[in-house]
Each structure stands twice: as C-alpha cells, then as structure tokens.
N, C-alpha and C. Protein backbone atom coordinates (compact mmCIF):
# COMPACT_ATOMS: atom_id res chain seq x y z
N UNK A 1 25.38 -14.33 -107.33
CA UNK A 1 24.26 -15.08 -107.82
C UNK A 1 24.77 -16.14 -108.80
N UNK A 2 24.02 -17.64 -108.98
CA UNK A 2 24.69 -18.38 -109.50
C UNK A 2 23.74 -19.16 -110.14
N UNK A 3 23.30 -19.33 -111.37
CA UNK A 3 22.40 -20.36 -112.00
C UNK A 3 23.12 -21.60 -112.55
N UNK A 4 22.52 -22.44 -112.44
CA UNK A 4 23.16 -23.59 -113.23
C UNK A 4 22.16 -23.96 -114.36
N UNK A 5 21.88 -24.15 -115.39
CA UNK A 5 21.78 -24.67 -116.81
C UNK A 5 22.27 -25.65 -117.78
N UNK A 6 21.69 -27.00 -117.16
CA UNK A 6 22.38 -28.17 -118.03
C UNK A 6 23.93 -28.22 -117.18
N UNK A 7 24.99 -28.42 -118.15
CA UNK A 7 26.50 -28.63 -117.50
C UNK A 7 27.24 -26.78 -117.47
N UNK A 8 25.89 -25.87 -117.68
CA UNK A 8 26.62 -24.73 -117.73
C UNK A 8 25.87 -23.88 -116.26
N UNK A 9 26.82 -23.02 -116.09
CA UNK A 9 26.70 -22.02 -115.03
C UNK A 9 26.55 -20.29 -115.41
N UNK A 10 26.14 -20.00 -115.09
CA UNK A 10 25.90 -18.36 -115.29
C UNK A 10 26.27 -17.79 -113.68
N UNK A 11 26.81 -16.63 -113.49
CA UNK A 11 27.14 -16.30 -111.91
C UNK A 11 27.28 -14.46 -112.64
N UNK A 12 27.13 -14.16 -111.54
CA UNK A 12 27.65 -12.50 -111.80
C UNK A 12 28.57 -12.42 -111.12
N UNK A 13 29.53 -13.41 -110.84
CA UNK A 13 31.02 -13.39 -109.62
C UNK A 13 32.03 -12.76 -110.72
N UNK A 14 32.15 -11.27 -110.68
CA UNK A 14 33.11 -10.84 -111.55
C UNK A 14 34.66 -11.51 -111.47
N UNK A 15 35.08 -12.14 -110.39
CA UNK A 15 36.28 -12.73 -109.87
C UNK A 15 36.38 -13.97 -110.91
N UNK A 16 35.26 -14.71 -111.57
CA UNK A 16 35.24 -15.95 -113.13
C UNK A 16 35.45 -15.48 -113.59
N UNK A 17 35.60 -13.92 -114.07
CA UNK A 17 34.99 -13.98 -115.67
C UNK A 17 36.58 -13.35 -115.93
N UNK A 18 36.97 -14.10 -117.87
CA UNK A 18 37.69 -14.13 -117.96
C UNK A 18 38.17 -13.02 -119.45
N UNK A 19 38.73 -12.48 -118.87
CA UNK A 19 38.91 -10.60 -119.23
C UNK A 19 39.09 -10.80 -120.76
N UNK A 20 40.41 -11.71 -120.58
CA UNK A 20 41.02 -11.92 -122.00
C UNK A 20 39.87 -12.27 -123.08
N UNK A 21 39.34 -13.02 -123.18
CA UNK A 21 38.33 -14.30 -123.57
C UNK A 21 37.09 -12.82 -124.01
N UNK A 22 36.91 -12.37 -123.36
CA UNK A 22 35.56 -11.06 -123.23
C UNK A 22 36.14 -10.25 -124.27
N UNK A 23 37.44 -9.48 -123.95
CA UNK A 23 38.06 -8.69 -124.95
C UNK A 23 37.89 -9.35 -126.51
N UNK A 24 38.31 -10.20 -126.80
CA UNK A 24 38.91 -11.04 -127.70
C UNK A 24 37.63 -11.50 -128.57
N UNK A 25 36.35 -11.82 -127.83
CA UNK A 25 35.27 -11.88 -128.35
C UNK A 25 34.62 -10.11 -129.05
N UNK A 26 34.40 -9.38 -127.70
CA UNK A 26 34.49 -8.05 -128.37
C UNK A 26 34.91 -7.38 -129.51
N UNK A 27 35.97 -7.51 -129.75
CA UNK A 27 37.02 -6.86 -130.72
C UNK A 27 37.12 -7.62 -132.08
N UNK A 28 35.79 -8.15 -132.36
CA UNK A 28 35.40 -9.03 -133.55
C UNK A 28 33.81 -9.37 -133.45
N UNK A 29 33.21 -8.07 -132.42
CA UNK A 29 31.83 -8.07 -132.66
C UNK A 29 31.44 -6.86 -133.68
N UNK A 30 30.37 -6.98 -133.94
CA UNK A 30 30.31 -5.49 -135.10
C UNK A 30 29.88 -4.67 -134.14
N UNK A 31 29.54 -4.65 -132.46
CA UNK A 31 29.37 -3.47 -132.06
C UNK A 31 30.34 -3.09 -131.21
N UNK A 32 31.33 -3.28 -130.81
CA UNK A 32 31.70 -3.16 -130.24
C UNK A 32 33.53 -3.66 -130.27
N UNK A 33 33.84 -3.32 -132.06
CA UNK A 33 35.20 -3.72 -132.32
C UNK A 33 36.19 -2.88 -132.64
N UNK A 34 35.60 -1.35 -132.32
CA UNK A 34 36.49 -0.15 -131.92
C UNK A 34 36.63 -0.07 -130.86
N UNK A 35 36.71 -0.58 -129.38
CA UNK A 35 36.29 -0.24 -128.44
C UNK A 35 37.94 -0.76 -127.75
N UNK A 36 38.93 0.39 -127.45
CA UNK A 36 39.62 -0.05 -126.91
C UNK A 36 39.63 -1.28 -125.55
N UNK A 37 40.49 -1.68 -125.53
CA UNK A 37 40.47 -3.18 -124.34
C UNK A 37 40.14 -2.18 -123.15
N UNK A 38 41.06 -1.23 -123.00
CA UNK A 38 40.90 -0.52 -121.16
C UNK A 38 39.61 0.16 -121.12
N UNK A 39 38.92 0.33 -122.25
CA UNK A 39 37.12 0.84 -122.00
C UNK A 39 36.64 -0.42 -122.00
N UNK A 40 36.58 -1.37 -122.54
CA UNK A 40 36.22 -3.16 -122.08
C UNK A 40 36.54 -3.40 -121.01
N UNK A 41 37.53 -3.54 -120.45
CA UNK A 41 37.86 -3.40 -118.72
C UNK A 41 37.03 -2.65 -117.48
N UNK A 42 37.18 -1.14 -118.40
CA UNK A 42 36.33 0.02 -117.21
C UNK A 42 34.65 -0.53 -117.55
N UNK A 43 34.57 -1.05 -118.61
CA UNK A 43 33.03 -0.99 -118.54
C UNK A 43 32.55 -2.50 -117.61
N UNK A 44 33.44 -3.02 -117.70
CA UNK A 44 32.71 -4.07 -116.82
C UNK A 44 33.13 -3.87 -115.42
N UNK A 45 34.46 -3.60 -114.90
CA UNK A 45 34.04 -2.37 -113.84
C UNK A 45 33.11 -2.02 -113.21
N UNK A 46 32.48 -1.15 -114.07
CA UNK A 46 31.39 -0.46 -113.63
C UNK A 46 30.14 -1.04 -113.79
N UNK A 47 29.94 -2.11 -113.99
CA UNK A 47 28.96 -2.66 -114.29
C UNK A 47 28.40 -4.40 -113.58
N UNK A 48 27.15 -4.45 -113.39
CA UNK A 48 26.54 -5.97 -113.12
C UNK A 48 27.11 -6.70 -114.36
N UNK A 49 27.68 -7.71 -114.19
CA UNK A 49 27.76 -8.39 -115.07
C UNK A 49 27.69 -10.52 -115.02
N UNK A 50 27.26 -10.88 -115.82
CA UNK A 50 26.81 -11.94 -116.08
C UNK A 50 28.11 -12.73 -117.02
N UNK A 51 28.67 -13.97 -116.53
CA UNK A 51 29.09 -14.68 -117.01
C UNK A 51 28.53 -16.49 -116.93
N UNK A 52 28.93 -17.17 -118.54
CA UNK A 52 28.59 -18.00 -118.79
C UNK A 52 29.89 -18.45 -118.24
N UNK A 53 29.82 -20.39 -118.18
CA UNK A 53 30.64 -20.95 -117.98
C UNK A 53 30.60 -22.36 -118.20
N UNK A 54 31.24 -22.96 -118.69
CA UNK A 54 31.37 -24.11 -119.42
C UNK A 54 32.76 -25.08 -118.76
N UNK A 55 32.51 -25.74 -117.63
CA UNK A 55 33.56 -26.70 -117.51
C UNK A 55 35.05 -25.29 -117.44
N UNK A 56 34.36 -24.53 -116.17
CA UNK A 56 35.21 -23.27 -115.76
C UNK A 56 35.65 -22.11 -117.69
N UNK A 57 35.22 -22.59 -118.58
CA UNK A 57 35.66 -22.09 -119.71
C UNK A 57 34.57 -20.86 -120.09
N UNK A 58 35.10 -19.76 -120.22
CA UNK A 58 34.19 -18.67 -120.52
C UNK A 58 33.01 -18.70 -121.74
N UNK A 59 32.18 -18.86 -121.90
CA UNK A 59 31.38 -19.15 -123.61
C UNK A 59 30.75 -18.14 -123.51
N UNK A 60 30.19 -17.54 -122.54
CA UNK A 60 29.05 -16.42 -122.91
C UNK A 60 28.97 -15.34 -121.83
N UNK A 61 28.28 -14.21 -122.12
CA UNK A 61 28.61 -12.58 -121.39
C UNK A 61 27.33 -11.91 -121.12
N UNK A 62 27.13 -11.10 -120.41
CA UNK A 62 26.18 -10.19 -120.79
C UNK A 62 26.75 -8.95 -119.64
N UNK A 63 26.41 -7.39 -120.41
CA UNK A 63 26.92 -6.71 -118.86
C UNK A 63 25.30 -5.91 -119.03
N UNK A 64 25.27 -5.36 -117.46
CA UNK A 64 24.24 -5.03 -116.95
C UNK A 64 24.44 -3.49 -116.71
N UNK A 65 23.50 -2.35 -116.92
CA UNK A 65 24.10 -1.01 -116.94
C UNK A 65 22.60 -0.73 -116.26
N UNK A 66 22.67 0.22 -114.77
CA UNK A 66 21.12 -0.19 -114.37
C UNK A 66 21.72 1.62 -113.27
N UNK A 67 20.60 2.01 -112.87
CA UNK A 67 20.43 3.14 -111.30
C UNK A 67 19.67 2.35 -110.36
N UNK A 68 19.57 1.59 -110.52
CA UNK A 68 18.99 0.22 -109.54
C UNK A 68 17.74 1.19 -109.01
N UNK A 69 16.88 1.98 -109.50
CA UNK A 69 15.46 2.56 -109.20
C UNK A 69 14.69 2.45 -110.33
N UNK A 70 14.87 2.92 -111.74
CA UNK A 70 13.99 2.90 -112.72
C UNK A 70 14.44 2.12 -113.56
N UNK A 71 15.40 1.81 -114.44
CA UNK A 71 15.84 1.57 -115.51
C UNK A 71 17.11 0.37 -115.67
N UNK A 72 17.44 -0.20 -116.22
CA UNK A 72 18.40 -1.13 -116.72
C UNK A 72 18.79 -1.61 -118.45
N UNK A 73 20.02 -1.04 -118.96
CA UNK A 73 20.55 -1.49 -120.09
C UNK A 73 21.39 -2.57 -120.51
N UNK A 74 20.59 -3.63 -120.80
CA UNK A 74 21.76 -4.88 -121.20
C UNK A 74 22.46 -4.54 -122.72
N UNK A 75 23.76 -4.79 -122.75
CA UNK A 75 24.40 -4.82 -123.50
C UNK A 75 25.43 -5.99 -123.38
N UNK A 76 26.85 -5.87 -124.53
CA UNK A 76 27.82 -6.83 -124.89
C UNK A 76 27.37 -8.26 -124.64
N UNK A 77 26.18 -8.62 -124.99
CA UNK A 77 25.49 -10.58 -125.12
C UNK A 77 26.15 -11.02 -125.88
N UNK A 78 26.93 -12.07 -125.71
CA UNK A 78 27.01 -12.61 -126.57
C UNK A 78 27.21 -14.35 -125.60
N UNK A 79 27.55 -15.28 -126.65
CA UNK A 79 27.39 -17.11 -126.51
C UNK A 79 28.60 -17.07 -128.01
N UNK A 80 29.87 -18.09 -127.41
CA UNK A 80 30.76 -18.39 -128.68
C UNK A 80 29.57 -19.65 -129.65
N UNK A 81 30.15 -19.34 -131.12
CA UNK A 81 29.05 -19.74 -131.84
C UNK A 81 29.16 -20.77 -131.13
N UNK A 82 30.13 -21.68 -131.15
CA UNK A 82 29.91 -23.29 -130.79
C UNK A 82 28.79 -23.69 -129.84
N UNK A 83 28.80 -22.28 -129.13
CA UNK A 83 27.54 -23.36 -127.86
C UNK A 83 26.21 -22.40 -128.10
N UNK A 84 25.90 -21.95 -129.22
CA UNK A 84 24.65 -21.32 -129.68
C UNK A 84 23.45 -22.40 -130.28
N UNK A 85 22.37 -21.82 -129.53
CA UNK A 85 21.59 -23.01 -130.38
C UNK A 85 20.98 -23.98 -129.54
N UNK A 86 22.01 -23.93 -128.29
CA UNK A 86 21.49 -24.77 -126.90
C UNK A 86 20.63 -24.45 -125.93
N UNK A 87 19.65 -23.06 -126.04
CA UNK A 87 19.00 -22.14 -125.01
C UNK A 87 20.02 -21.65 -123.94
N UNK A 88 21.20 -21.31 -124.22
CA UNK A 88 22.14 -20.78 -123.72
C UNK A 88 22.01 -19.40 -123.14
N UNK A 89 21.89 -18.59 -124.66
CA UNK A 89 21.55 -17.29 -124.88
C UNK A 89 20.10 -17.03 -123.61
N UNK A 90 18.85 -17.61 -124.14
CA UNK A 90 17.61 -18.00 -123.61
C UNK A 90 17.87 -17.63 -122.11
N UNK A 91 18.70 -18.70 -121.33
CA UNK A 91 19.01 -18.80 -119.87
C UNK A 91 19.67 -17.76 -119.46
N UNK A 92 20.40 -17.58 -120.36
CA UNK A 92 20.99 -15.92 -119.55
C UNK A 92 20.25 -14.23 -119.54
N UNK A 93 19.09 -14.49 -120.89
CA UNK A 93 18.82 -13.23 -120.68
C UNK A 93 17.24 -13.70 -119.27
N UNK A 94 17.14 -15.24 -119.83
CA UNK A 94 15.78 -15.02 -118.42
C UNK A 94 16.70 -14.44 -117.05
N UNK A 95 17.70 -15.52 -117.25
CA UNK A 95 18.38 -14.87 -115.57
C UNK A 95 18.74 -13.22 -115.39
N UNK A 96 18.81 -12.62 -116.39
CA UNK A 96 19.23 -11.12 -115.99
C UNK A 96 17.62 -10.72 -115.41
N UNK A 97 16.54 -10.98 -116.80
CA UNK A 97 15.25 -10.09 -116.26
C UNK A 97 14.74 -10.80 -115.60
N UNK A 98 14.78 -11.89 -114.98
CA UNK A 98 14.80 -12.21 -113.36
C UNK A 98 15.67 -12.18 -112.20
N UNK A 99 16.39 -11.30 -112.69
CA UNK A 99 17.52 -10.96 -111.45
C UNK A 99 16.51 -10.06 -110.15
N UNK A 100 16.74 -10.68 -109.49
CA UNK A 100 15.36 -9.76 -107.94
C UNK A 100 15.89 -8.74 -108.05
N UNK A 101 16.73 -7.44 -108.18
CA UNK A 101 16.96 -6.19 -108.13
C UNK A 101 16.35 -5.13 -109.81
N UNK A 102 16.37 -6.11 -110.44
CA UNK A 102 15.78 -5.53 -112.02
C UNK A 102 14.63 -5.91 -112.79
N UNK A 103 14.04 -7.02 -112.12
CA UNK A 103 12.77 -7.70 -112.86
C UNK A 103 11.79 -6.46 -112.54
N UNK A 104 11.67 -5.53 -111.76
CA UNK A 104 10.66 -4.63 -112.08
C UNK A 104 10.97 -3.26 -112.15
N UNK A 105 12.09 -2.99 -113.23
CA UNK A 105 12.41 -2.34 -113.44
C UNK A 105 12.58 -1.98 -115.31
N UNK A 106 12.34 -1.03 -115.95
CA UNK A 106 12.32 -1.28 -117.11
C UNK A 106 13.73 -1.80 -118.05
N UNK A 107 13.73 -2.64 -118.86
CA UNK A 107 14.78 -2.75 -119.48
C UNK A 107 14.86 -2.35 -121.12
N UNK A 108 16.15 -2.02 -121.30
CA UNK A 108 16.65 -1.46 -122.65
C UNK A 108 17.55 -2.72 -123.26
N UNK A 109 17.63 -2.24 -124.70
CA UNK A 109 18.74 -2.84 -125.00
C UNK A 109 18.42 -2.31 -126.45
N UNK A 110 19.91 -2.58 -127.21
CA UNK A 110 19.69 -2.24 -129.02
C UNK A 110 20.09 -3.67 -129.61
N UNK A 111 19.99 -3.75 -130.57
CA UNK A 111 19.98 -5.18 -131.48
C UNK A 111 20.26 -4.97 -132.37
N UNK A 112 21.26 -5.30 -133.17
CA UNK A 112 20.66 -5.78 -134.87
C UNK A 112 20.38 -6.77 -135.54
N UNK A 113 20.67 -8.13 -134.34
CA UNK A 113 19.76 -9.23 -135.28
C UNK A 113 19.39 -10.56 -134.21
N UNK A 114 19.34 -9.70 -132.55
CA UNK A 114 18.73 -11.09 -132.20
C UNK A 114 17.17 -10.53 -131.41
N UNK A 115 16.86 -9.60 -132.19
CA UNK A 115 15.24 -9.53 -132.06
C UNK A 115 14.04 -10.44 -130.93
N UNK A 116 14.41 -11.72 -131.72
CA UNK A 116 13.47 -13.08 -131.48
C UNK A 116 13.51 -13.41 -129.80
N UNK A 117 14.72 -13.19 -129.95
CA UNK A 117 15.68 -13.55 -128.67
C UNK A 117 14.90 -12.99 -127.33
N UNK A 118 14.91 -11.68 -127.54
CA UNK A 118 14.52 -10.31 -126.73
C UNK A 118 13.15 -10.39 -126.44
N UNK A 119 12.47 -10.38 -127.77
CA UNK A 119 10.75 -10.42 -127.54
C UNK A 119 10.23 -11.42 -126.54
N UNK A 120 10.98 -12.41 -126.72
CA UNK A 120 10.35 -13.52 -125.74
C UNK A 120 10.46 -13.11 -123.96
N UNK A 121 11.26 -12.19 -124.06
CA UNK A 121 11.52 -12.12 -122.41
C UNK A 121 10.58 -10.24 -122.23
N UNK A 122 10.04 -10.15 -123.33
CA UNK A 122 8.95 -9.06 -123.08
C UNK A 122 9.19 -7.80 -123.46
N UNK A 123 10.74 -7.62 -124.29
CA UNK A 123 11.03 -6.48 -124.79
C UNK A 123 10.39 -6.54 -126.15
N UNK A 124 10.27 -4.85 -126.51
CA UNK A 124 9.35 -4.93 -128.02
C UNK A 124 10.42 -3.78 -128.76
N UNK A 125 10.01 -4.08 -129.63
CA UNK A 125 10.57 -2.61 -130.77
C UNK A 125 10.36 -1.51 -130.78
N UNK A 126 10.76 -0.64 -130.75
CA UNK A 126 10.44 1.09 -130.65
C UNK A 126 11.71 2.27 -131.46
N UNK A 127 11.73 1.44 -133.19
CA UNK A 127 12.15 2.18 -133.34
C UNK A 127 12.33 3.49 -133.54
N UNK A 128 10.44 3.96 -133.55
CA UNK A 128 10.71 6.38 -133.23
C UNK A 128 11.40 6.59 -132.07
N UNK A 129 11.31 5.69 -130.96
CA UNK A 129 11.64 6.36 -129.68
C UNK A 129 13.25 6.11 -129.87
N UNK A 130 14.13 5.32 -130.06
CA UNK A 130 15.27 5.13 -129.72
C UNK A 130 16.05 6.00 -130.75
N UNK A 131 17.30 6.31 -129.69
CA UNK A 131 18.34 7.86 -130.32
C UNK A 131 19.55 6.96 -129.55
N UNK A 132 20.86 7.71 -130.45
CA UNK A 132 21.79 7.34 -130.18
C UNK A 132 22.40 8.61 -130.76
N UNK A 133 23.91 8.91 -129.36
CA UNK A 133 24.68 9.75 -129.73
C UNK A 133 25.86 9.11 -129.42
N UNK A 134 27.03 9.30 -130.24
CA UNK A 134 27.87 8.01 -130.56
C UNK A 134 28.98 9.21 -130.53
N UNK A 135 30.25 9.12 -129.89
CA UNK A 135 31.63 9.51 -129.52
C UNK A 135 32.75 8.66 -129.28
N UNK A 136 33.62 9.56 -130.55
CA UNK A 136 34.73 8.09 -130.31
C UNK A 136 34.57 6.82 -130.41
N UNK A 137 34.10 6.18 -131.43
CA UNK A 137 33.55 5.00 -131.71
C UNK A 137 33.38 4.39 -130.48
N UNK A 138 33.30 4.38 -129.40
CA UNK A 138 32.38 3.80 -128.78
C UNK A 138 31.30 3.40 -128.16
C-alpha cells in the first residue's frame, strides 16, 4: 500500500524501511529506549508496518500490532522533529485507521503526549480501563 502526501510517501513495503534510521530514532524515545535493537528488528518482523519517506529518506514510522478480526495496536509513531508540524504525523495515522483491513476494527494505542493527535482520528481516553504489565523493560 502506498500513499503519497505532498513530496512525501507513506507505504507499508517493509523492503523501504530503513532499520538503522528506526533503531536509532527508538533508542532515544522515552518509550522505547531500553529496547534492545534485535527486539526492534523482531518487532517489526512481526508486524504491519508503516513507513514515511522523504526524497527515499526515512522521517517517520508507525508499526501496526492487529489479529486482523477484532482488534489493532499502533505503536513506535514517530515523524523526525524536522518534518513535524507539516500534517505528517496527521497522514499517517489517517492512513493506518483507513487501512481497508483495520478501519473496522477497534484500535488501541498508549500516549504520553500526543493525545490531540489521536482524538481526531476517533480514539478517546480510558484511563480505568487501561493496564500494563511490563517485563524486561520492554
């Protein structure tokens, strides 16, 4: 799948996306900066994933964690600051919850500060319901 956005591209062609660049962003996010590189590897692996692209240059991520019947968890979003600010972010999460295999399916995700971001594409807050059990910092 392949969107285009202004001079940028979004594709889920895991064969773009550029490992190093993903790691390297990771490992200087606050969620995800214990997270050895070879569990960054296996998790996208195992996973739908969404890459930005800029003049073939990696800027932005998202991976997709789904049973393709009920449910779907987006996680690791991110846009390098430089190209934040452009509806970047915006275009990639519409393109996930309009991806034809997950738009009617429920979606998850945790946050700690792009809230604004989320609500607009129809996710809400629930913090009684949400639990986390956390092993091995990751």
């Amino acid at each position: 799948m392949e969107v285009r956005y202004k001079d940028y591209l979004i594709s889920s062609d895991k064969s773009l996306l550029d490992l190093d660049a993903i790691k390297s962003f990771l490992a200087n996010s606050y969620w995800a900066k214990n997270r050895p590189p070879e569990v960054i590897e296996q998790s996208i692996e195992r996973s739908l994933c969404f890459g930005v692209y800029h003049d073939r240059k990696q800027i932005g991520f998202a991976r997709v964690v789904t049973d393709w019947a009920t449910i779907y968890w987006i996680g690791d979003v991110f846009v390098l600051e430089e190209y934040r600010g452009l509806g970047i972010g915006k275009k990639l999460i519409d393109t996930i919850t309009g991806y034809e295999e997950l738009k009617f399916l429920k979606g998850i995700l945790a946050t700690a500060d792009a809230h604004q971001l989320y609500e607009q594409f129809g996710f809400v807050r629930e913090p009684d319901k949400f639990m986390v059990r956390r092993t091995n910092g990751r």
